[in-house]
C-alpha atoms as a PDB file:
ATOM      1  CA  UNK A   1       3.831 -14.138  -1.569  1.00  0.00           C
ATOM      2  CA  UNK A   2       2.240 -10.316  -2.477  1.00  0.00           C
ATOM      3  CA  UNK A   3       1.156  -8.761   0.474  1.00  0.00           C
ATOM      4  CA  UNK A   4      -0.565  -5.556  -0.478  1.00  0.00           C
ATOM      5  CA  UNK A   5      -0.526  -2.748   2.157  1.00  0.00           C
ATOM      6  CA  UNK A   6      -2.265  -0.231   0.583  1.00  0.00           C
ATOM      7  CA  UNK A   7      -5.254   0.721   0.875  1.00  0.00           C
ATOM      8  CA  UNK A   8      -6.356  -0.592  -2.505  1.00  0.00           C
ATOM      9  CA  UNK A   9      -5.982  -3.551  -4.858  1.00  0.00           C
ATOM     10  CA  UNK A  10      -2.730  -3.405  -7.368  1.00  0.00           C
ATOM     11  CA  UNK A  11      -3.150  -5.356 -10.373  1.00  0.00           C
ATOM     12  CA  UNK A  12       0.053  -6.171 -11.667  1.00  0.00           C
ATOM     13  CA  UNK A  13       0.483  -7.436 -15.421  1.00  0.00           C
ATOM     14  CA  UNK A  14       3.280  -9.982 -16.711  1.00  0.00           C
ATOM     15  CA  UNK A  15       5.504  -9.590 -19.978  1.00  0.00           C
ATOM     16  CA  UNK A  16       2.988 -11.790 -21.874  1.00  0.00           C
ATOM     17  CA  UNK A  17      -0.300  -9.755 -20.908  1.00  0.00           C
ATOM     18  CA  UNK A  18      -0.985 -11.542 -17.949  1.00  0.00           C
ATOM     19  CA  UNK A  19      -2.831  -9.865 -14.970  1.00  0.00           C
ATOM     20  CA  UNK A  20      -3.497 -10.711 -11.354  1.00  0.00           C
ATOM     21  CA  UNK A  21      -4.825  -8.396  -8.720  1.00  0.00           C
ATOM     22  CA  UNK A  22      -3.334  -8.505  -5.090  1.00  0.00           C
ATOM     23  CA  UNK A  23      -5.916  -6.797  -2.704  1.00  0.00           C
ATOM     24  CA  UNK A  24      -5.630  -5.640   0.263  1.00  0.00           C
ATOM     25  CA  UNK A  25      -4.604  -7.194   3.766  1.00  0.00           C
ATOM     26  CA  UNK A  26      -7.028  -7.209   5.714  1.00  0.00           C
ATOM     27  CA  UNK A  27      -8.295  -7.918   9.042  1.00  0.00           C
ATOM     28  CA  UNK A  28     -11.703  -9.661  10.557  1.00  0.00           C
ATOM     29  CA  UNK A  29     -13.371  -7.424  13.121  1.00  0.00           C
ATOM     30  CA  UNK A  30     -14.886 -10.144  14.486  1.00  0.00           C
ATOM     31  CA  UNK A  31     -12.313 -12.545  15.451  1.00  0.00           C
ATOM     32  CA  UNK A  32      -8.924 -10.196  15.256  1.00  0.00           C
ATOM     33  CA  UNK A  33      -7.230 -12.545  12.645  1.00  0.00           C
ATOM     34  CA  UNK A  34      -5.807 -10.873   9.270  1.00  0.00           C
ATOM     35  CA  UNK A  35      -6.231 -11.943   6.113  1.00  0.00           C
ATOM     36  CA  UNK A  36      -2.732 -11.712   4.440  1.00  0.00           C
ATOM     37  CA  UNK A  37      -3.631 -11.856   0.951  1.00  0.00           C
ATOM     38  CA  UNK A  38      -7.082  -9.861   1.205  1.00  0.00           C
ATOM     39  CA  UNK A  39      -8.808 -13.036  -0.586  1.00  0.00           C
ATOM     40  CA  UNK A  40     -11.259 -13.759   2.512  1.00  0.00           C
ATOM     41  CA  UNK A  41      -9.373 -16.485   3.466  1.00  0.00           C
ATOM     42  CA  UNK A  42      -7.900 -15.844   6.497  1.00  0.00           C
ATOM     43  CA  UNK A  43      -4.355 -17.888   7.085  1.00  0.00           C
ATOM     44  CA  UNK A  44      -2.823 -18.027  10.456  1.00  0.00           C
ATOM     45  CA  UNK A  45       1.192 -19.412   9.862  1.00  0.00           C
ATOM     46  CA  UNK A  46       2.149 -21.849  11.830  1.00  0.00           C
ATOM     47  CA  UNK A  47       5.663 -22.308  11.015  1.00  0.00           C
ATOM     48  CA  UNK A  48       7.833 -19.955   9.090  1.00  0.00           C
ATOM     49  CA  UNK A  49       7.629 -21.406   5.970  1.00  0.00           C
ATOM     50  CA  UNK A  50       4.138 -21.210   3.979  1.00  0.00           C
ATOM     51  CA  UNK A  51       1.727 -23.754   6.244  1.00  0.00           C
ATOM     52  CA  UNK A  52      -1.369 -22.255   7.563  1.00  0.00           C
ATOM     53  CA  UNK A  53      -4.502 -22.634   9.542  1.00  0.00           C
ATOM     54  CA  UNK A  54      -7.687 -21.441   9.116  1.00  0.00           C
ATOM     55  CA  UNK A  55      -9.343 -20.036  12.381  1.00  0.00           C
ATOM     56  CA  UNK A  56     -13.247 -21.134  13.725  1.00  0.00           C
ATOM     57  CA  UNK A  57     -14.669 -17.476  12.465  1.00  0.00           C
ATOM     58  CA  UNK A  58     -16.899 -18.106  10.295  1.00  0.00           C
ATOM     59  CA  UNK A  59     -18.647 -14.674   9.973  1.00  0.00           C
ATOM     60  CA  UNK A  60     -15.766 -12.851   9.069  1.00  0.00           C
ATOM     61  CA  UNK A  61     -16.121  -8.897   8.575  1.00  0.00           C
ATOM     62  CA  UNK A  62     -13.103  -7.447   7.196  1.00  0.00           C
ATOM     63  CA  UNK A  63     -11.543  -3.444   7.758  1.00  0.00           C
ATOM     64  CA  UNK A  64      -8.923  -2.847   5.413  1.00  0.00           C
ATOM     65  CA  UNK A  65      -5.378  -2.804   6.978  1.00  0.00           C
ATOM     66  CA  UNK A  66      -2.991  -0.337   5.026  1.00  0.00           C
ATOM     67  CA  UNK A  67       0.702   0.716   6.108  1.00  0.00           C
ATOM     68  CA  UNK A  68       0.827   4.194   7.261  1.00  0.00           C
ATOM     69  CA  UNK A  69       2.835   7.023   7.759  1.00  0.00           C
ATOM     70  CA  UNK A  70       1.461   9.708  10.713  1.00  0.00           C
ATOM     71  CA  UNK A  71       1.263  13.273   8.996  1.00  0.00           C
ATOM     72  CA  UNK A  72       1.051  16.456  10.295  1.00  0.00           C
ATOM     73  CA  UNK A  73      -0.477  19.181   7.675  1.00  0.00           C
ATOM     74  CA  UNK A  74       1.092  22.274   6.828  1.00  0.00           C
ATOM     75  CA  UNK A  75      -0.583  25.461   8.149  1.00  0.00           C
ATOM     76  CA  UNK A  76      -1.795  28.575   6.378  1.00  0.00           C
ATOM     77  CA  UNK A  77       1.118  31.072   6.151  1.00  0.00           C
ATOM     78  CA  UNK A  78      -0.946  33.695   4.321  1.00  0.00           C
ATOM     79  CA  UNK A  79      -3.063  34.424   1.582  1.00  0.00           C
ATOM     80  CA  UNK A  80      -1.602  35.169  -1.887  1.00  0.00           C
ATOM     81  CA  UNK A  81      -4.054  37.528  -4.510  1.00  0.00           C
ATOM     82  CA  UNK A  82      -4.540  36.039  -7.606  1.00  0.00           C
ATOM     83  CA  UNK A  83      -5.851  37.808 -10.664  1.00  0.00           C
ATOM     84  CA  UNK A  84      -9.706  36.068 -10.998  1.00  0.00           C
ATOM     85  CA  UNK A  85      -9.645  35.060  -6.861  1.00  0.00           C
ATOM     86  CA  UNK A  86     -11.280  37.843  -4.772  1.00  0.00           C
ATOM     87  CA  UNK A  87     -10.361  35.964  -1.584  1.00  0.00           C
ATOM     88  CA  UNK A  88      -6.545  35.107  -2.863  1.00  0.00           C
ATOM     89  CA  UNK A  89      -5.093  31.510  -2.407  1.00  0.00           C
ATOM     90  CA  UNK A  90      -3.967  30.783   0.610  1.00  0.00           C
ATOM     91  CA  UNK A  91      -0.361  29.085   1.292  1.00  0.00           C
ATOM     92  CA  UNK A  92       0.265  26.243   3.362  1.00  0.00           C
ATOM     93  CA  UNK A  93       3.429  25.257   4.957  1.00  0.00           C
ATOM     94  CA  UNK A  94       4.700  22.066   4.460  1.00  0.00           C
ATOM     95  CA  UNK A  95       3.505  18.275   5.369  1.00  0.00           C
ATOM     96  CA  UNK A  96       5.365  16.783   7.853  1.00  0.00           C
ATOM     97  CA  UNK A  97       6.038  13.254   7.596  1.00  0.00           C
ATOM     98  CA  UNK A  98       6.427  10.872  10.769  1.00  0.00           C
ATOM     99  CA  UNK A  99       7.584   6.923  10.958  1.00  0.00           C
ATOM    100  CA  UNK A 100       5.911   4.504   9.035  1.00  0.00           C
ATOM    101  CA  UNK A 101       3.920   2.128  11.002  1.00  0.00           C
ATOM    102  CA  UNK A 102       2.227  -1.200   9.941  1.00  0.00           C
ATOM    103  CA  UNK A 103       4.582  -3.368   8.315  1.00  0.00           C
ATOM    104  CA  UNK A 104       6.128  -6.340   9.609  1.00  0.00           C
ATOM    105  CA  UNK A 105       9.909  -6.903  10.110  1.00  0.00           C
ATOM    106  CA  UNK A 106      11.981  -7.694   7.230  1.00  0.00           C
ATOM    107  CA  UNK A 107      11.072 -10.927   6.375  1.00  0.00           C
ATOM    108  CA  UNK A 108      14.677 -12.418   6.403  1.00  0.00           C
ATOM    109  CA  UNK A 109      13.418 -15.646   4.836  1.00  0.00           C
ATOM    110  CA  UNK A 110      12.476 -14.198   1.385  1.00  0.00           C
ATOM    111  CA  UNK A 111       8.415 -15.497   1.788  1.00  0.00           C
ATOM    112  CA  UNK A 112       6.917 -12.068   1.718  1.00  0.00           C
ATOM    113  CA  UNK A 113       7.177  -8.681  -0.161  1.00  0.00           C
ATOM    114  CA  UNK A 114       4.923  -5.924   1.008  1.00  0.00           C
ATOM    115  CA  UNK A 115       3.694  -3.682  -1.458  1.00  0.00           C
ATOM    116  CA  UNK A 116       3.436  -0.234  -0.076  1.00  0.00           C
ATOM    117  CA  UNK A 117       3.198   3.579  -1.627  1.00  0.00           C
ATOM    118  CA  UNK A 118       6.105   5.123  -3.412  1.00  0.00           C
ATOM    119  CA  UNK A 119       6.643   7.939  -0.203  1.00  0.00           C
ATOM    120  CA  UNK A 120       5.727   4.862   2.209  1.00  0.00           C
ATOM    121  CA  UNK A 121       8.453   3.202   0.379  1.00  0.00           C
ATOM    122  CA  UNK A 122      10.907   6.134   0.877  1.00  0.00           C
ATOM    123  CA  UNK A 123      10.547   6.168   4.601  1.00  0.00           C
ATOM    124  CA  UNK A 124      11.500   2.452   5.406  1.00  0.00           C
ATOM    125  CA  UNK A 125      14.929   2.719   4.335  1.00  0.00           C
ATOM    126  CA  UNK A 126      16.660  -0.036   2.423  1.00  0.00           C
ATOM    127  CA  UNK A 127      14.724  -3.467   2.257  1.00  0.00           C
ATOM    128  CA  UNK A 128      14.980  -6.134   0.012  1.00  0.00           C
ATOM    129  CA  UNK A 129      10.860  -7.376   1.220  1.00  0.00           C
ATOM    130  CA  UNK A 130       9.436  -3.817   0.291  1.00  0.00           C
ATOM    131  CA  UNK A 131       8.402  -2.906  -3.014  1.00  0.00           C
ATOM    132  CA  UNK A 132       5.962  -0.021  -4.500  1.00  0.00           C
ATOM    133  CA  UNK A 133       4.173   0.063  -8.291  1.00  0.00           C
ATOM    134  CA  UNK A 134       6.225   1.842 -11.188  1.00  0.00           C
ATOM    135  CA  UNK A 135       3.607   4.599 -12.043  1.00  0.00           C
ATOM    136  CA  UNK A 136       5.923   7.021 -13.408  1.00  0.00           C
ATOM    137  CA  UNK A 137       6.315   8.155 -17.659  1.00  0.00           C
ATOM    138  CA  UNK A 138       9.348   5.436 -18.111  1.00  0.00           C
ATOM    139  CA  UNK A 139       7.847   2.253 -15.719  1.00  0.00           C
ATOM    140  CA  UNK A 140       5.366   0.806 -18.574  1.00  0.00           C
ATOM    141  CA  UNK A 141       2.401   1.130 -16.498  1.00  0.00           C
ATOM    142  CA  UNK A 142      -1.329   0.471 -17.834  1.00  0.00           C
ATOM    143  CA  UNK A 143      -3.006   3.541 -17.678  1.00  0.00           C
ATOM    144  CA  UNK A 144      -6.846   3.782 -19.381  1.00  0.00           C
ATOM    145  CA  UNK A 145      -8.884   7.491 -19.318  1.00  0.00           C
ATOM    146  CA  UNK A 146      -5.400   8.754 -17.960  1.00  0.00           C
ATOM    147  CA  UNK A 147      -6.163   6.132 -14.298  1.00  0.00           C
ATOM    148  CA  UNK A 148      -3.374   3.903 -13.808  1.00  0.00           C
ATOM    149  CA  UNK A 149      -4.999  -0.069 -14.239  1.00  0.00           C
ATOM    150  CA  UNK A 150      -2.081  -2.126 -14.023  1.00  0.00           C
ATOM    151  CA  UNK A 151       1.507  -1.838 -13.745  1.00  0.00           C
ATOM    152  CA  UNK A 152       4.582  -3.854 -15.261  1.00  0.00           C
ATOM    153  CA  UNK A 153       7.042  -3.161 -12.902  1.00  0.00           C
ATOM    154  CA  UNK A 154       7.419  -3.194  -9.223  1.00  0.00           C
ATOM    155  CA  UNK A 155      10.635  -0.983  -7.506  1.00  0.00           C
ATOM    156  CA  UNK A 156      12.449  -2.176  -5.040  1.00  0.00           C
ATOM    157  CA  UNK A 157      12.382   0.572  -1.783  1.00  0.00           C
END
């Protein structure tokens, strides 16, 4: 099973044209539970294989639940003139990354893969259950009005 943790839907198309979209997981403010497959239906595993309940909530209001990496932004190291800029552009240090946080364990059973960013997906290290979309000029993604709609291909972190 797809479980998407980024903070959008990834539609993902097959060799023969196929598409299917894999939203987001999400979780129910009201009763705590997440929805794994960001369909609404919220499944609660009981075993490790692919069984599931359904909890009593009935009013369920989701908040989207994305992986995420803590960032620290660059500060201004000084202004640079620039022919057509009265005020210059001003020159940031760089972003500093922290851990990614929000994604299971490696799921050492093969059920799941977790679809995450490309630079999430460069933090995690080597996992076999971690995946991010092929966007770049040789991956065979979908793009329409120059946006990215689908992609063929999904990389392995």
């Amino acid at each position: 099973m797809f479980v998407n943790l980024t903070p959008h839907a990834i539609t993902l198309q097959a060799a023969d044209g196929t598409r299917f979209s894999v939203r987001p997981r999400r979780k129910c403010r009201v009763c705590g539970e997440i929805d794994w497959q960001g369909d609404g239906n919220v499944r609660i595993p009981l075993t490790e294989g692919m069984t599931y309940s359904t909890p009593e909530c009935k009013s369920h209001d989701f908040e989207v639940l994305p992986a995420r990496i803590d960032s620290t932004p660059g500060v201004c190291e000084f202004t640079l003139g620039a022919k057509g800029f009265d005020a210059g552009i001003a020159i940031y240090s760089r972003t500093a990354y922290g851990l990614p946080a929000g994604i299971p364990d490696c799921d050492p059973n093969g059920v799941n893969t977790y679809i995450v960013s490309a630079l999430f997906a460069g933090r995690v290290g080597d996992r076999i259950d971690v995946v991010y979309p092929g966007t770049g000029p040789a991956d065979g993604c979908i793009r329409e009005n120059g946006q990215v709609v689908a992609v063929t291909r999904l990389i392995r972190a």
